[in-house]
C-alpha atoms as a PDB file:
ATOM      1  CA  UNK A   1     150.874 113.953 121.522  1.00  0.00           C
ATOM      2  CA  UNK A   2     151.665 110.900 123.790  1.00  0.00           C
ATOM      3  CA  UNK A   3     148.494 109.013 122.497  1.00  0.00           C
ATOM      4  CA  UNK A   4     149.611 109.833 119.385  1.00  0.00           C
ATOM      5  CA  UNK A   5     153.565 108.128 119.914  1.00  0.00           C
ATOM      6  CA  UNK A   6     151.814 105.394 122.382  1.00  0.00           C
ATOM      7  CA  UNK A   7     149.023 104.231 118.973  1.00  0.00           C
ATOM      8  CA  UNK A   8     152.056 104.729 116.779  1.00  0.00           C
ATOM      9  CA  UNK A   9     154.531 102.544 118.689  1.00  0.00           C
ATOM     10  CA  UNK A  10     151.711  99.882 119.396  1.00  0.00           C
ATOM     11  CA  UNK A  11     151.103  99.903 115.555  1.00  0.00           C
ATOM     12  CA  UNK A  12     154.439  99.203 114.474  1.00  0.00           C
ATOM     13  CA  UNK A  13     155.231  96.361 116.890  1.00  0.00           C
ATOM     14  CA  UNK A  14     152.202  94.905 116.189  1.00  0.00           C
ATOM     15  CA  UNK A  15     153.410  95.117 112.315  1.00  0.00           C
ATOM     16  CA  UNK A  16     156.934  93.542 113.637  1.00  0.00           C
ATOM     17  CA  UNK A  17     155.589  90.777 115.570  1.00  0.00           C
ATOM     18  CA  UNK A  18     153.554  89.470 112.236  1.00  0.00           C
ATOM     19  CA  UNK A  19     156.758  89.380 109.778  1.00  0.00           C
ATOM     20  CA  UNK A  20     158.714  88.017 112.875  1.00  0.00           C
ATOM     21  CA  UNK A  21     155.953  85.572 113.101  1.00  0.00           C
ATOM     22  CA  UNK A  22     155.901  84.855 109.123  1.00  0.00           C
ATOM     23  CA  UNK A  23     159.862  84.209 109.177  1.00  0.00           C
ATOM     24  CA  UNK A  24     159.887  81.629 111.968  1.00  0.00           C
ATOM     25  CA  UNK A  25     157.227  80.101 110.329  1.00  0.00           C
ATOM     26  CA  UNK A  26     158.838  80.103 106.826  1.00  0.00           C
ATOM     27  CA  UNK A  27     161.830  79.015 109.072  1.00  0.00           C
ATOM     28  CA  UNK A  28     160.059  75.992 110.541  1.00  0.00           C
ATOM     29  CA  UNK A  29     158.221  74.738 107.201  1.00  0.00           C
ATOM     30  CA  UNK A  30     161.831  74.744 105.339  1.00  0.00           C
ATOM     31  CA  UNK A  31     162.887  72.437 107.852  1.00  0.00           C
ATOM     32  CA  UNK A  32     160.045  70.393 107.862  1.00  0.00           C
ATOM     33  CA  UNK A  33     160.050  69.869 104.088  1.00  0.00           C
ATOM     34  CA  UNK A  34     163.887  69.010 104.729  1.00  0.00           C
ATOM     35  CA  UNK A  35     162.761  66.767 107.226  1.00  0.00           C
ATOM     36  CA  UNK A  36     160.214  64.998 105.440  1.00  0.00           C
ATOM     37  CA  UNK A  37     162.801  64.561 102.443  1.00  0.00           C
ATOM     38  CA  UNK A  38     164.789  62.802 104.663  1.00  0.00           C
ATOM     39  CA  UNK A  39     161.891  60.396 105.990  1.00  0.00           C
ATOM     40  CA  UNK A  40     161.702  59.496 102.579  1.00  0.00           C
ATOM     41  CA  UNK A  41     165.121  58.611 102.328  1.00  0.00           C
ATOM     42  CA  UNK A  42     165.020  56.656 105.841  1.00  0.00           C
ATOM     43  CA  UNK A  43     167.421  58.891 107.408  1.00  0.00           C
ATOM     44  CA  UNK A  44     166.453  58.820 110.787  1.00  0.00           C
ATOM     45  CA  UNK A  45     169.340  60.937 112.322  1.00  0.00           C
ATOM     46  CA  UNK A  46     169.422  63.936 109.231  1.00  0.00           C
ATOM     47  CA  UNK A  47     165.120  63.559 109.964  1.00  0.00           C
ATOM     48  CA  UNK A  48     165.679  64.160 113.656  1.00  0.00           C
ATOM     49  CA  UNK A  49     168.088  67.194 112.956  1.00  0.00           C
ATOM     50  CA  UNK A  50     165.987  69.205 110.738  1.00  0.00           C
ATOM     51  CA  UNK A  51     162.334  68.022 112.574  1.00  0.00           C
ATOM     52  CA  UNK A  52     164.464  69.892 115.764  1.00  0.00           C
ATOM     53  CA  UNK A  53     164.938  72.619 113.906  1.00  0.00           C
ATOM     54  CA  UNK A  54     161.237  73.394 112.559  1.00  0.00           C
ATOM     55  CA  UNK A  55     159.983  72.756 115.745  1.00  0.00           C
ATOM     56  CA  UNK A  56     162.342  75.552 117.329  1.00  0.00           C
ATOM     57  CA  UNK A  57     160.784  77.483 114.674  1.00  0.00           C
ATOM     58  CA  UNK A  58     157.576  76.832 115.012  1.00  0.00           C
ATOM     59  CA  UNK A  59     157.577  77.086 118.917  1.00  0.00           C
ATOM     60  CA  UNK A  60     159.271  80.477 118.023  1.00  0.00           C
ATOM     61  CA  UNK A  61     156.969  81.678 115.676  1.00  0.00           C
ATOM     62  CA  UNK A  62     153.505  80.181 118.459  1.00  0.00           C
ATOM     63  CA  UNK A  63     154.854  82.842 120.147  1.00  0.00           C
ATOM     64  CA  UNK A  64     153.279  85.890 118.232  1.00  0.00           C
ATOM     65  CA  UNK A  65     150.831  84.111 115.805  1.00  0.00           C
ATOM     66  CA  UNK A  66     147.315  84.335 116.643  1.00  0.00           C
ATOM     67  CA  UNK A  67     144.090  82.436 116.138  1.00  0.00           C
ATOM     68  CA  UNK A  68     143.694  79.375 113.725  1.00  0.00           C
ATOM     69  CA  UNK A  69     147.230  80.309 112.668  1.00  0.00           C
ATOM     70  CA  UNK A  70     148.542  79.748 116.268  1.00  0.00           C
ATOM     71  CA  UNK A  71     146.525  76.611 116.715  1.00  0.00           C
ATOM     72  CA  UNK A  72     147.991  74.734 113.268  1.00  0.00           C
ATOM     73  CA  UNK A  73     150.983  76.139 114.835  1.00  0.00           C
ATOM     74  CA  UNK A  74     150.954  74.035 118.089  1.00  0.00           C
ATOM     75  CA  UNK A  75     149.491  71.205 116.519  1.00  0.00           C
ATOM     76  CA  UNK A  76     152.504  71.123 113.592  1.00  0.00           C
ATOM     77  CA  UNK A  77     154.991  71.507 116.969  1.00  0.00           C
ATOM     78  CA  UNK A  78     152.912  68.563 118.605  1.00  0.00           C
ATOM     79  CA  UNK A  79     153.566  66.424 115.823  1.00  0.00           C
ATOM     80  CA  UNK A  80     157.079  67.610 115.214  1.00  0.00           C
ATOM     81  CA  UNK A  81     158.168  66.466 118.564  1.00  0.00           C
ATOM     82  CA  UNK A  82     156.656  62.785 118.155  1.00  0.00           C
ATOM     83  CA  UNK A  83     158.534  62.379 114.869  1.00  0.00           C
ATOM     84  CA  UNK A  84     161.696  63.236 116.861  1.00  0.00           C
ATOM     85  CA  UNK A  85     160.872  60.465 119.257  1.00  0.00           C
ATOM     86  CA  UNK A  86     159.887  58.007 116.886  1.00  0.00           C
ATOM     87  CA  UNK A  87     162.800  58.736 115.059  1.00  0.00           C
ATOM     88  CA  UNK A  88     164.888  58.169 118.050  1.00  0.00           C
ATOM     89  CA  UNK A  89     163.462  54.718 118.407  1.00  0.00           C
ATOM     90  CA  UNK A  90     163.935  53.952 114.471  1.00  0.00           C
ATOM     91  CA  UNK A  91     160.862  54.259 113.654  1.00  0.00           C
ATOM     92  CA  UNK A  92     161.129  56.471 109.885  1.00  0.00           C
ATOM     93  CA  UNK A  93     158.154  55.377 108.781  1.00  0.00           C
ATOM     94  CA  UNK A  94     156.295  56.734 111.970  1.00  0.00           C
ATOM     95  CA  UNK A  95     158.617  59.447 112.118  1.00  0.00           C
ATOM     96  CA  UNK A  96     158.110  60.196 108.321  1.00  0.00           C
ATOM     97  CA  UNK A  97     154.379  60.203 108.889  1.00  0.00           C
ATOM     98  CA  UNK A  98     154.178  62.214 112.028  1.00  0.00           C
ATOM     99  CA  UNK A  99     156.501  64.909 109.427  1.00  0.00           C
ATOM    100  CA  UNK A 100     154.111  64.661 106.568  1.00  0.00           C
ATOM    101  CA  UNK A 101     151.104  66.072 109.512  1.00  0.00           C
ATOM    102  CA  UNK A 102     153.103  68.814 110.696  1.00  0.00           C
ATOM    103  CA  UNK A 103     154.091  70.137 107.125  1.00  0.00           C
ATOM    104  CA  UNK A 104     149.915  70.304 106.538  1.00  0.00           C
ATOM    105  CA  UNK A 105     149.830  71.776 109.100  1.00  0.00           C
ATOM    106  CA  UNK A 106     152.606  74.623 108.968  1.00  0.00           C
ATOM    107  CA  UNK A 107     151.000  75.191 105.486  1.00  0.00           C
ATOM    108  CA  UNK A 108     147.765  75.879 107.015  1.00  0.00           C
ATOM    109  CA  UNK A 109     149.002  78.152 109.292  1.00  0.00           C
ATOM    110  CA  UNK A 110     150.772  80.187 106.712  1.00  0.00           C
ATOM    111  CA  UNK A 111     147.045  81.119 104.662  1.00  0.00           C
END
């Protein structure tokens, strides 16, 4: 009976951790996309806001993802945090193409 409860609770947090996974990464690509919107625009500051908040996301959602999925993952939050210091130093075009890289790669880690 224990083995039983222990496989049954090990297979439903297993199940939790992907959806918690999938929403912090849906999370963190709706932010980048805002981001990247904003890059267009030149808005460093509304850039620098929403590139923070995809890569709170994504660093959220590293967390529990797994294989290729993780790496695109760390790669996307890599690139997220340049953009936020390019866009600190004015740079949107930098900071727009640094943006552009992560959202690849947040849509790689989602298939």
């Amino acid at each position: 009976m224990k083995k039983t409860s222990g496989l049954l609770i090990s297979l439903l947090v297993t199940a939790s951790a992907g959806v918690y996974a999938e929403s912090n990464l849906d999370a963190a690509l709706k932010h980048a996309e805002a981001a990247l919107e904003e890059g267009h625009k030149n808005n460093a500051a509304k850039l620098s806001l929403h590139a923070k908040g995809a890569l709170d996301s994504a660093l959220t959602a590293s967390i529990v993802a797994k294989s290729i999925s993780k790496n695109h993952i760390n790669a996307a939050a890599q690139v997220l945090q340049k953009a936020i210091d390019d866009s600190a130093l004015n740079q949107d075009a930098a900071a727009t193409k640094d943006v552009e890289e992560a959202v690849n790669h947040l849509k790689q880690a989602k298939k």
